[in-house]
N, C-alpha and C. Protein backbone atom coordinates (compact mmCIF):
# COMPACT_ATOMS: atom_id res chain seq x y z
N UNK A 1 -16.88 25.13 89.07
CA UNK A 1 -17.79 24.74 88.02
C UNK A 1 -17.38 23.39 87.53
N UNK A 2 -18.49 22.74 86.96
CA UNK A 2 -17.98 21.51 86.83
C UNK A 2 -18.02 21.40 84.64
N UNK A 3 -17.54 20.96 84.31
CA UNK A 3 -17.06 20.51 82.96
C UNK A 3 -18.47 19.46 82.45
N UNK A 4 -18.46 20.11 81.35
CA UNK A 4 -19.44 18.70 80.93
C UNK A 4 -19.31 17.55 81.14
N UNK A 5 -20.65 16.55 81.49
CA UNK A 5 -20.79 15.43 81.80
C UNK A 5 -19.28 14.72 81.60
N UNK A 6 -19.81 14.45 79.88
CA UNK A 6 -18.66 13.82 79.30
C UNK A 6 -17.02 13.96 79.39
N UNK A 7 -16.74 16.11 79.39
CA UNK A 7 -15.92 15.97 79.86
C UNK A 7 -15.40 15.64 81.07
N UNK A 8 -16.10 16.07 82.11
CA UNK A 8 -15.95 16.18 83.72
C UNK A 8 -15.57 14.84 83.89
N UNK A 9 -16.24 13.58 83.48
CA UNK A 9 -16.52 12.08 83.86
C UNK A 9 -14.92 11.28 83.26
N UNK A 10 -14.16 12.52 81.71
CA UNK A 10 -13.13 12.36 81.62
C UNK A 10 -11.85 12.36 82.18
N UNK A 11 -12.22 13.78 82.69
CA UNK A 11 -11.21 14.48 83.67
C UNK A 11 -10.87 13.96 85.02
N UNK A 12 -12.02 13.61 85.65
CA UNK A 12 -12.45 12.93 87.02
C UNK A 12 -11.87 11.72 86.99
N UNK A 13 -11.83 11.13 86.19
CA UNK A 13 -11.19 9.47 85.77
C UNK A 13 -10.25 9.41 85.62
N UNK A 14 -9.36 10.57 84.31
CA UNK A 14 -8.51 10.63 84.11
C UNK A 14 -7.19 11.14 85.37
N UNK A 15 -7.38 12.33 85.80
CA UNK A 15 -6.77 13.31 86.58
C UNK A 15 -7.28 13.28 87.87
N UNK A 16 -8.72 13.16 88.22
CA UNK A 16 -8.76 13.15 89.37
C UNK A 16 -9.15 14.98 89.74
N UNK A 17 -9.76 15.20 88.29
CA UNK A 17 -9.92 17.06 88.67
C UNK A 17 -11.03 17.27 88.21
N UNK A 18 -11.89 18.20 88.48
CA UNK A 18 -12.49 18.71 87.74
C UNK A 18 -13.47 19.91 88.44
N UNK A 19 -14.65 20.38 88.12
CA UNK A 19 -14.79 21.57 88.50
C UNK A 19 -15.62 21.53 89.88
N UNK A 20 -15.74 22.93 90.83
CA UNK A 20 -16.32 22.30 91.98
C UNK A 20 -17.99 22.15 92.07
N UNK A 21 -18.67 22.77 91.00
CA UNK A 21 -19.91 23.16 91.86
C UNK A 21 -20.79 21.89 90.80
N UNK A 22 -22.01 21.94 90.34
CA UNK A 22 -22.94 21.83 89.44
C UNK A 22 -24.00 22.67 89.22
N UNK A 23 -24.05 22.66 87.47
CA UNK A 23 -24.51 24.01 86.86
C UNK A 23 -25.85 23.32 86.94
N UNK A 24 -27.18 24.14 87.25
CA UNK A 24 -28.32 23.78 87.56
C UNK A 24 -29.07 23.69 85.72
N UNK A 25 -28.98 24.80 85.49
CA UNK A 25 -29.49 24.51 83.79
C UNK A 25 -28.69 25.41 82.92
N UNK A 26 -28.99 25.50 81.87
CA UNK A 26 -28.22 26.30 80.25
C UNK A 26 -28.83 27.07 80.65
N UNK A 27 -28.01 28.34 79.87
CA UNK A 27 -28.94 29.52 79.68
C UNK A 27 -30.08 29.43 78.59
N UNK A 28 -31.54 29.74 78.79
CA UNK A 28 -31.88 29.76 77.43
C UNK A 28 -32.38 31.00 77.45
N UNK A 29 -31.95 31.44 76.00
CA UNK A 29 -32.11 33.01 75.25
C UNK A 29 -33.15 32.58 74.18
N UNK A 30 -34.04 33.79 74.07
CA UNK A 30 -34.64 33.74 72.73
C UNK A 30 -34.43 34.38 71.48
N UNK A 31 -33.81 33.73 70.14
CA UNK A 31 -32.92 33.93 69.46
C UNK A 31 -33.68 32.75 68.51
N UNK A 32 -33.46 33.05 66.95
CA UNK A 32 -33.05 32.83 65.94
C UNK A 32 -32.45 31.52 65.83
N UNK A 33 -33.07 30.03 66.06
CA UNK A 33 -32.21 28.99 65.88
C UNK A 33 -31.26 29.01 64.66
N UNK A 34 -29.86 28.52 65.16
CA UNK A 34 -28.64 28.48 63.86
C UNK A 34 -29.28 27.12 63.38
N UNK A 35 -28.59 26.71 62.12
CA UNK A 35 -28.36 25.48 61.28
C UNK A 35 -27.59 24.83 62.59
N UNK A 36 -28.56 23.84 62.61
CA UNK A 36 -28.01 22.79 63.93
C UNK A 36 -27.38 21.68 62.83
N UNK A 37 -27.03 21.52 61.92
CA UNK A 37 -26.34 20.79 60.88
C UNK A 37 -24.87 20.75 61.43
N UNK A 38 -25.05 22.23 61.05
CA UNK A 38 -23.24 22.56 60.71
C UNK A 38 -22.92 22.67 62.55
N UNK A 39 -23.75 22.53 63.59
CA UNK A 39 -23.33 22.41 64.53
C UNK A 39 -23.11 20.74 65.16
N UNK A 40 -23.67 20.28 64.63
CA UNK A 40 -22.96 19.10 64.77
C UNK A 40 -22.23 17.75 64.26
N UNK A 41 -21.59 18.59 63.57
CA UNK A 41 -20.40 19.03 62.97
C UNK A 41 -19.43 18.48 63.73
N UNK A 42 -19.36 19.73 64.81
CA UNK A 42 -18.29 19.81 65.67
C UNK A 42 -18.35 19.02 66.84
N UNK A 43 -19.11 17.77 67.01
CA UNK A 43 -19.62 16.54 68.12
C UNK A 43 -20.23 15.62 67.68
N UNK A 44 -19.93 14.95 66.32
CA UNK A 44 -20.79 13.99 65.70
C UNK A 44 -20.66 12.72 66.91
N UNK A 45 -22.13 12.59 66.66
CA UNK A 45 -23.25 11.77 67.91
C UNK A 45 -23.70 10.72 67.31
N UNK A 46 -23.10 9.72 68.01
CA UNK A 46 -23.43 7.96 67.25
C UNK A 46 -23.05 7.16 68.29
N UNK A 47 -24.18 6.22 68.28
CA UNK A 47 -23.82 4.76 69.11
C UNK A 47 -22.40 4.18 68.39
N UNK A 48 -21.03 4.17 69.59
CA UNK A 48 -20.66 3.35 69.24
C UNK A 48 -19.39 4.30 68.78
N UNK A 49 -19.65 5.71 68.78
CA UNK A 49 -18.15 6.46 68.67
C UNK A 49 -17.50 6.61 69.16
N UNK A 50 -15.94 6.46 69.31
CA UNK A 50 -15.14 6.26 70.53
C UNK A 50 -13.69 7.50 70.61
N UNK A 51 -13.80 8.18 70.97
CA UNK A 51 -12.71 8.63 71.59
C UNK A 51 -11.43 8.84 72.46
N UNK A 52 -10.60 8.71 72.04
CA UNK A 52 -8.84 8.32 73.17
C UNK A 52 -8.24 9.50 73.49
N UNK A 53 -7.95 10.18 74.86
CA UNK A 53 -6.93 11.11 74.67
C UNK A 53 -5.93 10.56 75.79
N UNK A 54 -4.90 11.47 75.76
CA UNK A 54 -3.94 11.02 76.38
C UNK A 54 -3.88 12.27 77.44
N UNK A 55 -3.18 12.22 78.47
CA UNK A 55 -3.27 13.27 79.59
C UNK A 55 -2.13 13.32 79.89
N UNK A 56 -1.77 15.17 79.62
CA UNK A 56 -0.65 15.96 79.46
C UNK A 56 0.54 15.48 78.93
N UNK A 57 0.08 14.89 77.16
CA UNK A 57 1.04 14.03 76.40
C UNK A 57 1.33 12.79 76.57
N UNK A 58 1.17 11.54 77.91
CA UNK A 58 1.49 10.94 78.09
C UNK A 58 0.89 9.61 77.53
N UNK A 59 1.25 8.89 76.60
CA UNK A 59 0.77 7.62 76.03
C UNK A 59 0.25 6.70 77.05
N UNK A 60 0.90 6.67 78.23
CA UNK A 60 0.89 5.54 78.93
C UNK A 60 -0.62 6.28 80.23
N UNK A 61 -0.95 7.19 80.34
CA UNK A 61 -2.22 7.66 80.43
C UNK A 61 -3.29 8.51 79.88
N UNK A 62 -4.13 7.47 79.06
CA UNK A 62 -5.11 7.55 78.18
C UNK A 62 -6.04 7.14 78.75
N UNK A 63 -7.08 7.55 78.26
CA UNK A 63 -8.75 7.15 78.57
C UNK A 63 -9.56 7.19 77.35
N UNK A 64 -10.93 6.71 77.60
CA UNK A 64 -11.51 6.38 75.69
C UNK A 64 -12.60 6.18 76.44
N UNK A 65 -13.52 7.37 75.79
CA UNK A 65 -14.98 7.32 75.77
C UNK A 65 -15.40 7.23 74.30
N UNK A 66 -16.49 6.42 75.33
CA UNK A 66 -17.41 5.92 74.07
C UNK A 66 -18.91 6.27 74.18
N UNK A 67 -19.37 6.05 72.93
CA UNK A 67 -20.74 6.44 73.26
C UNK A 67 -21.90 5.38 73.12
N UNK A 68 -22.17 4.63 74.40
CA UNK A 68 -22.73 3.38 74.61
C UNK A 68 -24.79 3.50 73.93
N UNK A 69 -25.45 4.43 74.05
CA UNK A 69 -26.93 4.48 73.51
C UNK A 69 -27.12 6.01 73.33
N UNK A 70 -28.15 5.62 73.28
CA UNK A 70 -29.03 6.98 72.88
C UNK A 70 -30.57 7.16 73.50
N UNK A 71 -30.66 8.13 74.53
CA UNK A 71 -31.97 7.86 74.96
C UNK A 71 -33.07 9.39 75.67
N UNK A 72 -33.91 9.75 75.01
CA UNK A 72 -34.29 10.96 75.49
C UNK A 72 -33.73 11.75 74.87
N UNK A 73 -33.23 11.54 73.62
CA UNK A 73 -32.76 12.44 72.59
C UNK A 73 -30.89 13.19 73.07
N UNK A 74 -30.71 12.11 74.24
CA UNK A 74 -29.33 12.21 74.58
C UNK A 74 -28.37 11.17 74.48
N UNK A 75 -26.89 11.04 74.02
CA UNK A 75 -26.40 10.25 73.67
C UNK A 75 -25.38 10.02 75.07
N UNK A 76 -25.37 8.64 75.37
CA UNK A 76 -24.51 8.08 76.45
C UNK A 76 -23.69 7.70 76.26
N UNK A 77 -22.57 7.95 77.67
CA UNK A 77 -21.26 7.23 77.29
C UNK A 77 -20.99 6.68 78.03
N UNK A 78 -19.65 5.91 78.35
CA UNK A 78 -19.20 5.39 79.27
C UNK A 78 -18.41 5.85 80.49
N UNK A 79 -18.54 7.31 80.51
CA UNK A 79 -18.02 8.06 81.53
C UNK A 79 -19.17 8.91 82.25
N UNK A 80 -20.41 8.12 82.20
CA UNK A 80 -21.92 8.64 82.32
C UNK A 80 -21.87 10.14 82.03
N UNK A 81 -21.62 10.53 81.04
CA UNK A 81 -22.02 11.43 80.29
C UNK A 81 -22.99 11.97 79.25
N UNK A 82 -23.67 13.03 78.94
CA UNK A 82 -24.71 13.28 78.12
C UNK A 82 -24.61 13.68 77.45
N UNK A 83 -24.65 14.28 76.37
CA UNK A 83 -24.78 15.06 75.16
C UNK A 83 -25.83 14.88 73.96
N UNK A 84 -26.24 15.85 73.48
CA UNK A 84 -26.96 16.32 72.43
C UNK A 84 -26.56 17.67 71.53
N UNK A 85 -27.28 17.49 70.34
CA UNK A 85 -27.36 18.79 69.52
C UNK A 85 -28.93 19.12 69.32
N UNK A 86 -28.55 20.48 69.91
CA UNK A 86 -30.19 20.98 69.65
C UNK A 86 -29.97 22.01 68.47
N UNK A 87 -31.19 22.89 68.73
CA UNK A 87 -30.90 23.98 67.79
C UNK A 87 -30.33 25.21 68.04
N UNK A 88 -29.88 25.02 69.50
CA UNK A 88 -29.03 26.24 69.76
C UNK A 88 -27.82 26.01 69.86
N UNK A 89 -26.95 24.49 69.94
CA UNK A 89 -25.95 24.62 69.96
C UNK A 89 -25.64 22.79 70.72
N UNK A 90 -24.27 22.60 70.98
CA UNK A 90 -23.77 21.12 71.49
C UNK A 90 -24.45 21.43 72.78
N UNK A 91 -25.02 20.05 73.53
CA UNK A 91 -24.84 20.60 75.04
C UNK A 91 -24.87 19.48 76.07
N UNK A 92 -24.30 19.43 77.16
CA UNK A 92 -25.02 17.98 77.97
C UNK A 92 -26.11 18.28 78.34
N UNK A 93 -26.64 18.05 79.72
CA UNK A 93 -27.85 17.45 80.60
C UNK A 93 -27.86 19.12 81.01
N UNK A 94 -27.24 19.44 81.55
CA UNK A 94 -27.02 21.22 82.25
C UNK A 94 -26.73 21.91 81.23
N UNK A 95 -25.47 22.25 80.41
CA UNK A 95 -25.46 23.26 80.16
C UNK A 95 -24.77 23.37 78.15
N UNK A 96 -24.42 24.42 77.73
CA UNK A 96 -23.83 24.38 76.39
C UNK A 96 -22.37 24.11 76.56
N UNK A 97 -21.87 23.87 75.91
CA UNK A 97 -20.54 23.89 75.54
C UNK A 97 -19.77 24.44 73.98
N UNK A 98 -20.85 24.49 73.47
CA UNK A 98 -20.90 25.17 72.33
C UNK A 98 -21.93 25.62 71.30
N UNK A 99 -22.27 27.05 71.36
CA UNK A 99 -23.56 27.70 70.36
C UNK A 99 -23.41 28.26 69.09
N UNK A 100 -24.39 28.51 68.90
CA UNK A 100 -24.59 29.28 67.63
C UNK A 100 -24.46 30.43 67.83
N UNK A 101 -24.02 31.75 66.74
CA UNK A 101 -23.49 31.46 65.85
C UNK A 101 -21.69 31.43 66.20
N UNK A 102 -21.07 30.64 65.48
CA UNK A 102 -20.05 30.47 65.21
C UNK A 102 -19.58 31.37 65.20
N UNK A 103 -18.91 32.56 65.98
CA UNK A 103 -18.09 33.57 65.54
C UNK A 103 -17.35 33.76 66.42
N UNK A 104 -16.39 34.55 66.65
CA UNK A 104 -15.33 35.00 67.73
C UNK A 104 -15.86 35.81 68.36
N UNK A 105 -15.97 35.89 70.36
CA UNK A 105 -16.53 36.75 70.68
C UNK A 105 -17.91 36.05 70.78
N UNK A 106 -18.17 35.60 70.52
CA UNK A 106 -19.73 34.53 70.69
C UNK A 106 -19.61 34.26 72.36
N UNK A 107 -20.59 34.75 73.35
CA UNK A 107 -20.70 34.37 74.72
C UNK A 107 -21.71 34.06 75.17
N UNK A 108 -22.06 33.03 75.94
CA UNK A 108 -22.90 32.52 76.75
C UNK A 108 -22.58 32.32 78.30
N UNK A 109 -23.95 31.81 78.87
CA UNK A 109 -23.88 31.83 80.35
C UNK A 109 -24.12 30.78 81.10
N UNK A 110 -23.94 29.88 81.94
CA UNK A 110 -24.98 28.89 82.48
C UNK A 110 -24.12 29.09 83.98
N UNK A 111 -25.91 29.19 84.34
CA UNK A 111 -25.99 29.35 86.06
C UNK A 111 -25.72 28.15 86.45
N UNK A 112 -24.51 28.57 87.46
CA UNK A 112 -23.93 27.18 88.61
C UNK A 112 -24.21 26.95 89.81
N UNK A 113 -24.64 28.25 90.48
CA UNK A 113 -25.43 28.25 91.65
C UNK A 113 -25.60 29.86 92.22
N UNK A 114 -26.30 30.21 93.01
CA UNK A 114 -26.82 31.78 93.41
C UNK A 114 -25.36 32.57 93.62
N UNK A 115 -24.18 31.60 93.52
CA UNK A 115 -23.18 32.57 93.74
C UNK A 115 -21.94 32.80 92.67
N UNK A 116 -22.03 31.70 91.86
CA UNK A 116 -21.19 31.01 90.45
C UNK A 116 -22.02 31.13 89.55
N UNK A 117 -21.07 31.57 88.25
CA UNK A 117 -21.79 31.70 86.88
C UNK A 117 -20.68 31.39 86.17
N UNK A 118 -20.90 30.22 85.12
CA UNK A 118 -19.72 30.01 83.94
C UNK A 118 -20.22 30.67 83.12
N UNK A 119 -19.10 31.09 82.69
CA UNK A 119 -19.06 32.08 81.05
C UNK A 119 -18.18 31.59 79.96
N UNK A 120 -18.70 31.61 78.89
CA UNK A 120 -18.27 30.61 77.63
C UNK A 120 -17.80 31.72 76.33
N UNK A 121 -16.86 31.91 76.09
CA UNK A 121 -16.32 32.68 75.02
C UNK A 121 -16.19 31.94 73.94
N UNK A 122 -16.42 31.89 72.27
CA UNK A 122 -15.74 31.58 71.08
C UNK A 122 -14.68 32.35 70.95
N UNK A 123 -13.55 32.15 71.00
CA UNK A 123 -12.16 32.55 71.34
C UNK A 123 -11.28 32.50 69.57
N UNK A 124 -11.74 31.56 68.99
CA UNK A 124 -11.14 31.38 67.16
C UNK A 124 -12.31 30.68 66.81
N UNK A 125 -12.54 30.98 65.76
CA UNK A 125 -13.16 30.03 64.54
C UNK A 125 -12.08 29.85 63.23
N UNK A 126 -12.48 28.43 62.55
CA UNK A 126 -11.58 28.48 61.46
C UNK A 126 -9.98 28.31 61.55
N UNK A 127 -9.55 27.55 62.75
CA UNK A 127 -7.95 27.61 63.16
C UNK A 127 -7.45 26.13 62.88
N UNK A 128 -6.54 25.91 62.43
CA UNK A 128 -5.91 24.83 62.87
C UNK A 128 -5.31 24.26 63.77
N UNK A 129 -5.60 22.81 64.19
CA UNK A 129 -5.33 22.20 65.78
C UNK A 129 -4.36 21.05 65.58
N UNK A 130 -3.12 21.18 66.23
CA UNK A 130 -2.29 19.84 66.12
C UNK A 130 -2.66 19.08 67.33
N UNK A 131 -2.78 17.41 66.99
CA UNK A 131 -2.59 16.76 68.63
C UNK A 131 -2.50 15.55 67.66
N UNK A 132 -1.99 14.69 68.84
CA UNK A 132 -1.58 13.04 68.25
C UNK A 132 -2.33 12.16 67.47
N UNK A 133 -3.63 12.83 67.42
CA UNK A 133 -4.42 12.27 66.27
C UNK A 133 -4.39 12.45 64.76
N UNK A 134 -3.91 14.10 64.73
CA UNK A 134 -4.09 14.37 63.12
C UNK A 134 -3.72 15.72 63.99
N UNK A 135 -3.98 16.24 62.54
CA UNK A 135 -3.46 17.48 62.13
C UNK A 135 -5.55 18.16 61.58
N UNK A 136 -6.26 18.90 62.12
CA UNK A 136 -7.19 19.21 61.76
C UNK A 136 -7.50 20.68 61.57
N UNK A 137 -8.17 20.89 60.49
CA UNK A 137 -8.70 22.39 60.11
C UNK A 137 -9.64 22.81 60.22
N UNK A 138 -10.08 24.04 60.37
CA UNK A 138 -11.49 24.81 60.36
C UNK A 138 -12.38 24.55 62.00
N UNK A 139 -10.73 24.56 63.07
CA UNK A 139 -11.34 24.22 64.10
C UNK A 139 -12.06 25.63 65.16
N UNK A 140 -12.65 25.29 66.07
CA UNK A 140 -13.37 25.93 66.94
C UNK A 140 -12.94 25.99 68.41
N UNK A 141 -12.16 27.44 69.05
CA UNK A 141 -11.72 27.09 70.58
C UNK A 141 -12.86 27.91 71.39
N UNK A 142 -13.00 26.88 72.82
CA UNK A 142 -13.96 28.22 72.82
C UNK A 142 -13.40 27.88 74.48
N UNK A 143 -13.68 28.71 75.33
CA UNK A 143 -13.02 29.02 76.38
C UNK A 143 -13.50 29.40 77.84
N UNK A 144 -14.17 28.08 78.76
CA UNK A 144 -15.60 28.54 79.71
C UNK A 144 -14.53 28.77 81.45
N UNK A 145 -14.58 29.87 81.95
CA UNK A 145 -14.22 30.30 82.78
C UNK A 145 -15.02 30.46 83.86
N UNK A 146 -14.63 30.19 85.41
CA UNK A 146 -15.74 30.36 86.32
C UNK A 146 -14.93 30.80 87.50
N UNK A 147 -15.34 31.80 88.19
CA UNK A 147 -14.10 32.87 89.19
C UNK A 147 -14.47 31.60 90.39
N UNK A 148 -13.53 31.45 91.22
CA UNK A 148 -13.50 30.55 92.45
C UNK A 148 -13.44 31.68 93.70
N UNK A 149 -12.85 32.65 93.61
CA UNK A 149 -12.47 33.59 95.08
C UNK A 149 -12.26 35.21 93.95
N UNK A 150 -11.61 36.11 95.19
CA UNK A 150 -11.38 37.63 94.31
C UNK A 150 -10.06 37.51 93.49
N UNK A 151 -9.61 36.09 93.90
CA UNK A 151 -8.11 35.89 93.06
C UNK A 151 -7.93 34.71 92.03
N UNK A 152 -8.81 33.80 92.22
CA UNK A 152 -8.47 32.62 91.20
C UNK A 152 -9.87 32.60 90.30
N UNK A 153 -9.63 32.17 89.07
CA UNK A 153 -10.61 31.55 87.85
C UNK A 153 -10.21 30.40 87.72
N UNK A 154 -10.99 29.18 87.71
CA UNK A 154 -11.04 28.22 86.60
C UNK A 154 -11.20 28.27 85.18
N UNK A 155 -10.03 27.77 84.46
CA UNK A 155 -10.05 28.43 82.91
C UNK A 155 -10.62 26.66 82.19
N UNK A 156 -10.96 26.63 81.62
CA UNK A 156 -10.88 25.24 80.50
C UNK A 156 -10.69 26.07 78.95
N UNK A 157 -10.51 25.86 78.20
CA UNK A 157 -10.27 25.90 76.91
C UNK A 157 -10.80 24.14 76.11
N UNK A 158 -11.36 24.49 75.23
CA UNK A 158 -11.93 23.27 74.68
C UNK A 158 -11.77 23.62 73.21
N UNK A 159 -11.15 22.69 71.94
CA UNK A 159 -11.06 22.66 70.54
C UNK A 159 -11.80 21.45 69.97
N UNK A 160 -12.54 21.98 69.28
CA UNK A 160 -13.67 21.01 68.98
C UNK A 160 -13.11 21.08 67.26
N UNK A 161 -12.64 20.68 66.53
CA UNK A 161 -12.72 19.74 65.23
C UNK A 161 -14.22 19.40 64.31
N UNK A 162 -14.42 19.63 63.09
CA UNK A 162 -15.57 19.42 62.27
C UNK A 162 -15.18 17.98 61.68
N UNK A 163 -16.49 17.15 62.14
CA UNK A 163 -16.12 15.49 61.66
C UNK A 163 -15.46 14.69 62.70
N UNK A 164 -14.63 15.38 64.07
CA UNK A 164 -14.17 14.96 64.58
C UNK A 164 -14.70 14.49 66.23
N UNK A 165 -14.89 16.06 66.57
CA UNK A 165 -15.33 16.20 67.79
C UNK A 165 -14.34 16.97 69.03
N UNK A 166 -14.35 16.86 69.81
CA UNK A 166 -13.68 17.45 70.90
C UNK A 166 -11.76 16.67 71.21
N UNK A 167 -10.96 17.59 70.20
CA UNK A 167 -9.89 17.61 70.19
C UNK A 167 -8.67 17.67 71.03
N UNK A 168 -8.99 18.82 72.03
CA UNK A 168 -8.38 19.12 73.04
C UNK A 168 -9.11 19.63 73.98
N UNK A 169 -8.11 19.25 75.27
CA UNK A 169 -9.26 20.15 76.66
C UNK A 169 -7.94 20.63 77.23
N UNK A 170 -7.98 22.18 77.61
CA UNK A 170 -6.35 22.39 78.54
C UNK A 170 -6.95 23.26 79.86
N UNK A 171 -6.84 22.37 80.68
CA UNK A 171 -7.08 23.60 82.35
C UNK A 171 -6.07 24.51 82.54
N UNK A 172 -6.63 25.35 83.34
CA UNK A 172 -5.90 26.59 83.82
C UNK A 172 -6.43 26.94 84.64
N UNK A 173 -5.74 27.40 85.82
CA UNK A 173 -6.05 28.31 86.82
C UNK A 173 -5.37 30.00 86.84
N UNK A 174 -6.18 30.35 86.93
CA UNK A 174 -5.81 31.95 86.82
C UNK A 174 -6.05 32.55 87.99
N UNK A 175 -4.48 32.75 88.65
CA UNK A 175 -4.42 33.36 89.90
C UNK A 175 -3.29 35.00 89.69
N UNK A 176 -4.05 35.98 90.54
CA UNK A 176 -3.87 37.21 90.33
C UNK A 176 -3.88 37.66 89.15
N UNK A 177 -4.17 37.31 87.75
CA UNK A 177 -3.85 37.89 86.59
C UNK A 177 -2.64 36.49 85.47
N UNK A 178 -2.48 36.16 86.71
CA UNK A 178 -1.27 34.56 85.91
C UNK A 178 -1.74 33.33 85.57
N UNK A 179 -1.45 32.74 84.42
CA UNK A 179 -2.23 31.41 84.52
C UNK A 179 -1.46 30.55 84.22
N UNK A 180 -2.09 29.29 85.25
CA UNK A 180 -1.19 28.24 86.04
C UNK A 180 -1.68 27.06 85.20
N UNK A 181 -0.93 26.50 84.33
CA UNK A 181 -1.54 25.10 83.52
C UNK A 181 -1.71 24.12 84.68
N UNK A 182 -2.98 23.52 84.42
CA UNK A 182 -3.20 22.43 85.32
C UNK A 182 -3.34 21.42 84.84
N UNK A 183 -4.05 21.04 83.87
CA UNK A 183 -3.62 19.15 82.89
C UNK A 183 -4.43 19.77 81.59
N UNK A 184 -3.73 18.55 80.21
CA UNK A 184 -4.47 18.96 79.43
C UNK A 184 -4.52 17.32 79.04
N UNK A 185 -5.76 17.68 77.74
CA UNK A 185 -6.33 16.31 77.40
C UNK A 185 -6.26 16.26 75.90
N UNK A 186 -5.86 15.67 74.74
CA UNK A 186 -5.42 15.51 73.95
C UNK A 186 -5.96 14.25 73.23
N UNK A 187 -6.54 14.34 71.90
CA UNK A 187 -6.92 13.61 71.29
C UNK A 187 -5.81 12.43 70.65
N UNK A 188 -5.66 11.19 70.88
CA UNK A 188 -5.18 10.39 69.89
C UNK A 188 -5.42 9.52 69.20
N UNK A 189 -6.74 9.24 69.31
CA UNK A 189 -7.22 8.00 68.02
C UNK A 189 -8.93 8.63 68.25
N UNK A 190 -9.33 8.07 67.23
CA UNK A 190 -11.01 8.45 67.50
C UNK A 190 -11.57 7.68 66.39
N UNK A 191 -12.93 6.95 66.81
CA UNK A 191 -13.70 6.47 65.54
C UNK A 191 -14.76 6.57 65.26
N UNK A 192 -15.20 7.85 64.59
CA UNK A 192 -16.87 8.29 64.12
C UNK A 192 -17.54 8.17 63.10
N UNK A 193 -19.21 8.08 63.01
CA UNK A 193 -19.72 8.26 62.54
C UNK A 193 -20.50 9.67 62.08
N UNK A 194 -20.90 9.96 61.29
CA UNK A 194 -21.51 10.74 61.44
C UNK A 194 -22.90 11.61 62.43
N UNK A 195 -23.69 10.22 62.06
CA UNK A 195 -24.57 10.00 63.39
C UNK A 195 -25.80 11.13 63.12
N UNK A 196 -26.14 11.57 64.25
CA UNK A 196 -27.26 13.13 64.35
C UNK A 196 -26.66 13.99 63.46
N UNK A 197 -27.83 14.69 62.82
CA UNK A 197 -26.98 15.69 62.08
C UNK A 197 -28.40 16.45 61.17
């Protein structure tokens, strides 16, 4: 499975990893739109917001997306990535990365191909997240997994921050029941606007 635009275009740049397939579209359910306010929140969307993380702690490899326009009601970056907030939740070009409602146990689906399906857990709401940027509260992990064979998963874990945006990213591979850290991505400087909302 491949990682959102934005992240994937991070990861790919950064590490040289990322997921194998491409997810054809989101799931869409018919449901009760949440307050798309307080959802983006957690990805404030503005020409011109920039993000730094560093990969698996290391200062001396960092990367920094930014978010170069806005077009088709999607915001661009420099790692040709997409994103928007709708009313169901954050999402790129394919799929969610994060919905409504906010709760633990919150799951979604997006089809990757007739034989792959990522699945997206809210794993905490309301936690606190340390990384080299700050110290942030009232954060959100949520946790999209996609099986590769009868023995391995691709794990990502993603902490998204209110005001901030996407805090941390940590891979994992989960083989027989064990999971194998594979890189993580770590916020250390960031400069937003508020933006969509």
């Amino acid at each position: 499975m491949k990682l959102s635009s934005v992240v994937c275009g991070l990861l790919l740049g950064v590490a040289g990893l990322g997921w194998s397939g491409c997810a054809n579209n989101a799931e869409v359910v018919e449901e009760k739109p949440p307050d798309a306010a307080k959802l983006s929140e957690y990805y404030p969307l503005a020409v011109g917001n920039t993000w730094t993380y560093a990969l698996d702690g290391r200062t001396d490899r960092q990367e920094q997306v930014k978010i170069l326009k806005q077009e088709e009601g999607f915001f661009h970056d420099n790692k040709n990535g997409q994103l928007m907030v709708d009313s169901f939740g954050i999402r790129d070009e394919k799929r969610y990365l994060l919905r409504a409602p906010l709760e633990p146990g919150r799951t979604w689906t997006n089809v990757v191909s007739v034989s792959s399906t990522e699945r997206y857990e809210i794993l905490h709401v309301g936690i606190p997240c340390q990384v080299p940027a700050g110290s942030f509260q009232n954060c959100v992990q949520v946790e999209a997994r996609n099986r590769v064979d009868a023995k391995a998963t691709l794990i990502n874990t993603f902490t998204f921050a209110p005001g901030v945006g996407l805090v941390r990213i940590q891979m994992e591979v989960e083989h027989d029941g064990r999971r194998i850290p594979q890189t993580r991505l770590e916020l250390t400087s960031y400069q937003v606007n508020p933006g969509q909302g």
